[in-house]
C-alpha atoms as a PDB file:
ATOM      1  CA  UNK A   1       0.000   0.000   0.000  1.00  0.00           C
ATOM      2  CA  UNK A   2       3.010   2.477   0.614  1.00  0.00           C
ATOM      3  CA  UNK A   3       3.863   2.157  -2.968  1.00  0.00           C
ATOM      4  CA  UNK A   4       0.670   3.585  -3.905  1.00  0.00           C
ATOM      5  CA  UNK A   5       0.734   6.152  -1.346  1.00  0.00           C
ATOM      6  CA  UNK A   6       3.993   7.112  -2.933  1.00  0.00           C
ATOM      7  CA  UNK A   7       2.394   7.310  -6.546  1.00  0.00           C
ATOM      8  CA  UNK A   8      -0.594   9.010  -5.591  1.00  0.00           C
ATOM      9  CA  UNK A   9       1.567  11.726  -3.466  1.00  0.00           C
ATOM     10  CA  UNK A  10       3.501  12.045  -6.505  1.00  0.00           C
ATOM     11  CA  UNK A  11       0.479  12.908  -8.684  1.00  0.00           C
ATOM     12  CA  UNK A  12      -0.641  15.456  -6.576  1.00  0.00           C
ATOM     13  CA  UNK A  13       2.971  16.972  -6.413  1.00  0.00           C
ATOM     14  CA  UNK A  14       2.213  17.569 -10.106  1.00  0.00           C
ATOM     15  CA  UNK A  15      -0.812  19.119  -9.541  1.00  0.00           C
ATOM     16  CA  UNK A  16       0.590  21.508  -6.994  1.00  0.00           C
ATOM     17  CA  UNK A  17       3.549  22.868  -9.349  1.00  0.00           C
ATOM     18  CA  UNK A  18       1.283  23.240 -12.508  1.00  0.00           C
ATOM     19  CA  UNK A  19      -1.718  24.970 -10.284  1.00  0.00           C
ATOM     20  CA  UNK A  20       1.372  27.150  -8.435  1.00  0.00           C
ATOM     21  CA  UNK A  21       1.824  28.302 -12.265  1.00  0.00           C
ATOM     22  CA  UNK A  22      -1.973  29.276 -13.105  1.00  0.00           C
ATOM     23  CA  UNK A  23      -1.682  31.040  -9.450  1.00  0.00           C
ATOM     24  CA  UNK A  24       0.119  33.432 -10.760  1.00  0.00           C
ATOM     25  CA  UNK A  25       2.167  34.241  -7.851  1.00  0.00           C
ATOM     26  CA  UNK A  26      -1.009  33.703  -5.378  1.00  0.00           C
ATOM     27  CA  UNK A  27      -3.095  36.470  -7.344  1.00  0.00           C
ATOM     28  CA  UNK A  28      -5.576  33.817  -8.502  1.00  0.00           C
ATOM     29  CA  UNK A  29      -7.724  32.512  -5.879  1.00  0.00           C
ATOM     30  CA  UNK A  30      -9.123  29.249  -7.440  1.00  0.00           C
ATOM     31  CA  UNK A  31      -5.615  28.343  -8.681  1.00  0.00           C
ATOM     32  CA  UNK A  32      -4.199  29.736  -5.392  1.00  0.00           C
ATOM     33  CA  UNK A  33      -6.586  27.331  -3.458  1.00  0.00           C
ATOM     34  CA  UNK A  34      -5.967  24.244  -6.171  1.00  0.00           C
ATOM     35  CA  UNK A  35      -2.265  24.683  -4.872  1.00  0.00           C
ATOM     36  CA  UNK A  36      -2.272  24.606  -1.209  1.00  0.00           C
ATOM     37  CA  UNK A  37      -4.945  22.050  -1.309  1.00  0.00           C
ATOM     38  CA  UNK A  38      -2.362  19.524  -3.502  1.00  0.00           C
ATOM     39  CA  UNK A  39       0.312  20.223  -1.744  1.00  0.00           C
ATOM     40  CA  UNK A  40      -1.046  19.346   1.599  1.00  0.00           C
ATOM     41  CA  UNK A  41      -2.620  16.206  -0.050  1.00  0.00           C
ATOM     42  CA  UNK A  42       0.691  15.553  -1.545  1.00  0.00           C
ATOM     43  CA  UNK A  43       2.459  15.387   1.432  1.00  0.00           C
ATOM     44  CA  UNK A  44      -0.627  13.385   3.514  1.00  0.00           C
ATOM     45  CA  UNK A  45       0.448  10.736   1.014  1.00  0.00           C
ATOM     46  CA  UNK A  46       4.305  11.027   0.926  1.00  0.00           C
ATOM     47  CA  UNK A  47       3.805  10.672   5.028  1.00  0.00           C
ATOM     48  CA  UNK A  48       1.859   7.920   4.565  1.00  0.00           C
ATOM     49  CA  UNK A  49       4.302   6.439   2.390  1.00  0.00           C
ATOM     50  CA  UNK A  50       6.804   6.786   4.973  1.00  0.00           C
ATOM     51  CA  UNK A  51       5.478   5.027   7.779  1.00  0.00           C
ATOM     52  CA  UNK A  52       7.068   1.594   5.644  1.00  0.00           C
ATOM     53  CA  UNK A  53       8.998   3.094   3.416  1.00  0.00           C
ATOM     54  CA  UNK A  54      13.033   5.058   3.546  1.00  0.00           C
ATOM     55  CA  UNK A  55      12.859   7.792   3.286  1.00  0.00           C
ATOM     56  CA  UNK A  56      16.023   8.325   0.895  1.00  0.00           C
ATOM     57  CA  UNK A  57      13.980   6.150  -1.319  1.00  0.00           C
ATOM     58  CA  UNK A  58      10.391   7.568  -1.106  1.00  0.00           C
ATOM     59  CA  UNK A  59      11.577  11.080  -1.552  1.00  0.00           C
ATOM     60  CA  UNK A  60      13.546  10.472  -4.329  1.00  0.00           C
ATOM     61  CA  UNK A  61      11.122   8.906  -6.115  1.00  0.00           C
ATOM     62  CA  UNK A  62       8.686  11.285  -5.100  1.00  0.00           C
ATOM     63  CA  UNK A  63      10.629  13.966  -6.365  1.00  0.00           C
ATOM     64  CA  UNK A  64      11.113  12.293  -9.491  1.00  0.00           C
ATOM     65  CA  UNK A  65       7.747  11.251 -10.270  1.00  0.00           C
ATOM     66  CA  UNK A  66       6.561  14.905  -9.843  1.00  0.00           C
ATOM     67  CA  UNK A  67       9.633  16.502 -11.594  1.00  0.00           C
ATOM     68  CA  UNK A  68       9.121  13.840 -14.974  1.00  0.00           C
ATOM     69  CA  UNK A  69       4.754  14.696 -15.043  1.00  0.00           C
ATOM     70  CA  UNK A  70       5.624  18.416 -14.438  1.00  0.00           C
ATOM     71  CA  UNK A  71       7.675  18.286 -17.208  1.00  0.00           C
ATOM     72  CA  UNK A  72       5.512  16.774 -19.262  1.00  0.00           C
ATOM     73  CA  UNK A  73       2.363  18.581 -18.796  1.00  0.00           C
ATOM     74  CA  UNK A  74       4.173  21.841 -18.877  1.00  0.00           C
ATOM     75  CA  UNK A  75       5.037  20.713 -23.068  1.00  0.00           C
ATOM     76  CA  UNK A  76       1.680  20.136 -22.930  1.00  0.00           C
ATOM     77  CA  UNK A  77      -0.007  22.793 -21.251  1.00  0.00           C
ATOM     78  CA  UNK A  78       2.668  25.767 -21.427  1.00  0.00           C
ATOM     79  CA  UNK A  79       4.341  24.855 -24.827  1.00  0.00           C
ATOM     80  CA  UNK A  80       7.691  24.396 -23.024  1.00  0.00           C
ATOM     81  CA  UNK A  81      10.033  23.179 -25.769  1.00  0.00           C
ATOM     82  CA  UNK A  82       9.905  19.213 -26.515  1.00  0.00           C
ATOM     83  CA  UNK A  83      13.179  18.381 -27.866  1.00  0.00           C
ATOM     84  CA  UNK A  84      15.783  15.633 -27.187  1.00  0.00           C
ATOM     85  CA  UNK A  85      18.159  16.836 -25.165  1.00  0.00           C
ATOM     86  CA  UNK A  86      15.174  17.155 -22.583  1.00  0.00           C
ATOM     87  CA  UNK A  87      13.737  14.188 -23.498  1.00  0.00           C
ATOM     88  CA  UNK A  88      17.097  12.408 -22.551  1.00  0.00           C
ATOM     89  CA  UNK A  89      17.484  13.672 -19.315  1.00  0.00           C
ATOM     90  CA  UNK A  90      13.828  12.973 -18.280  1.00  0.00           C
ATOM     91  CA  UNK A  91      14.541   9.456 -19.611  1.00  0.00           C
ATOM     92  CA  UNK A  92      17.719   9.527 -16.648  1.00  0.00           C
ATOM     93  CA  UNK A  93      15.113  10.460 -14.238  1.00  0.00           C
ATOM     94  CA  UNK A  94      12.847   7.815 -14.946  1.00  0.00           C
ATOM     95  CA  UNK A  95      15.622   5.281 -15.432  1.00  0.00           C
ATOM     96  CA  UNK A  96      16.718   6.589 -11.483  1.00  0.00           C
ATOM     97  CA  UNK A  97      13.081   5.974  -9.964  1.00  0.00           C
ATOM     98  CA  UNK A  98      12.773   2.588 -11.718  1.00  0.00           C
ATOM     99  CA  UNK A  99      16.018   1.611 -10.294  1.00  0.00           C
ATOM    100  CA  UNK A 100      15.554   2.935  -6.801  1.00  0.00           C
ATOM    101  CA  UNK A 101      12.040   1.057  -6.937  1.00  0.00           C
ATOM    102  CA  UNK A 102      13.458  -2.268  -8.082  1.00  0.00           C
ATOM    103  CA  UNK A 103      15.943  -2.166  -5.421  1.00  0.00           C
ATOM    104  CA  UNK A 104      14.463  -1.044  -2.614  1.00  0.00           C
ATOM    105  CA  UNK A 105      13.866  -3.769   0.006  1.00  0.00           C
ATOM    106  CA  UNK A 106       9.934  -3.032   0.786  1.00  0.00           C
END
């Protein structure tokens, strides 16, 4: 179950960092609310994730997981450029959580 507290933590880290951007600096309330109310459910889940998991592990994939679908949805959403050398270096991060997440002992 930690696993999937981890994922779901992760997905609302996302959802934090792409709402902080249509907050506008905290001048948009809605977007301003959608924030604070993902990142406190992101880190309800990345504490529930703890309670079984390391945290050197969790974190890092937490991190990752939010840093690779920010990414993403910000060439999606924002236009953000979409090119290779970019691609590459998400393709490190994702190679890094995978790894972590095959090794880790839980």
């Amino acid at each position: 179950m930690a696993w999937i507290y981890l994922f779901i933590a992760a997905l609302f880290e996302v959802g934090w960092a792409i709402s902080l951007k249509y907050a506008q600096g905290f001048t948009k309330f809605g977007s301003s609310v959608a924030t604070i109310t993902f990142y406190i459910l992101s880190l309800t889940f990345l504490s529930k994730a703890l309670r079984t998991l390391p945290v050197g592990t969790a974190y890092t994939i937490w991190t990752g997981i939010g840093a690779v679908g920010t990414v993403v949805l910000s060439i999606i959403l924002f236009q953000e450029p979409f090119e290779a050398r970019r691609l590459t270096c998400i393709g490190f991060i994702v190679t890094g959580v995978i790894g972590l997440r095959l090794v880790s002992p839980h």
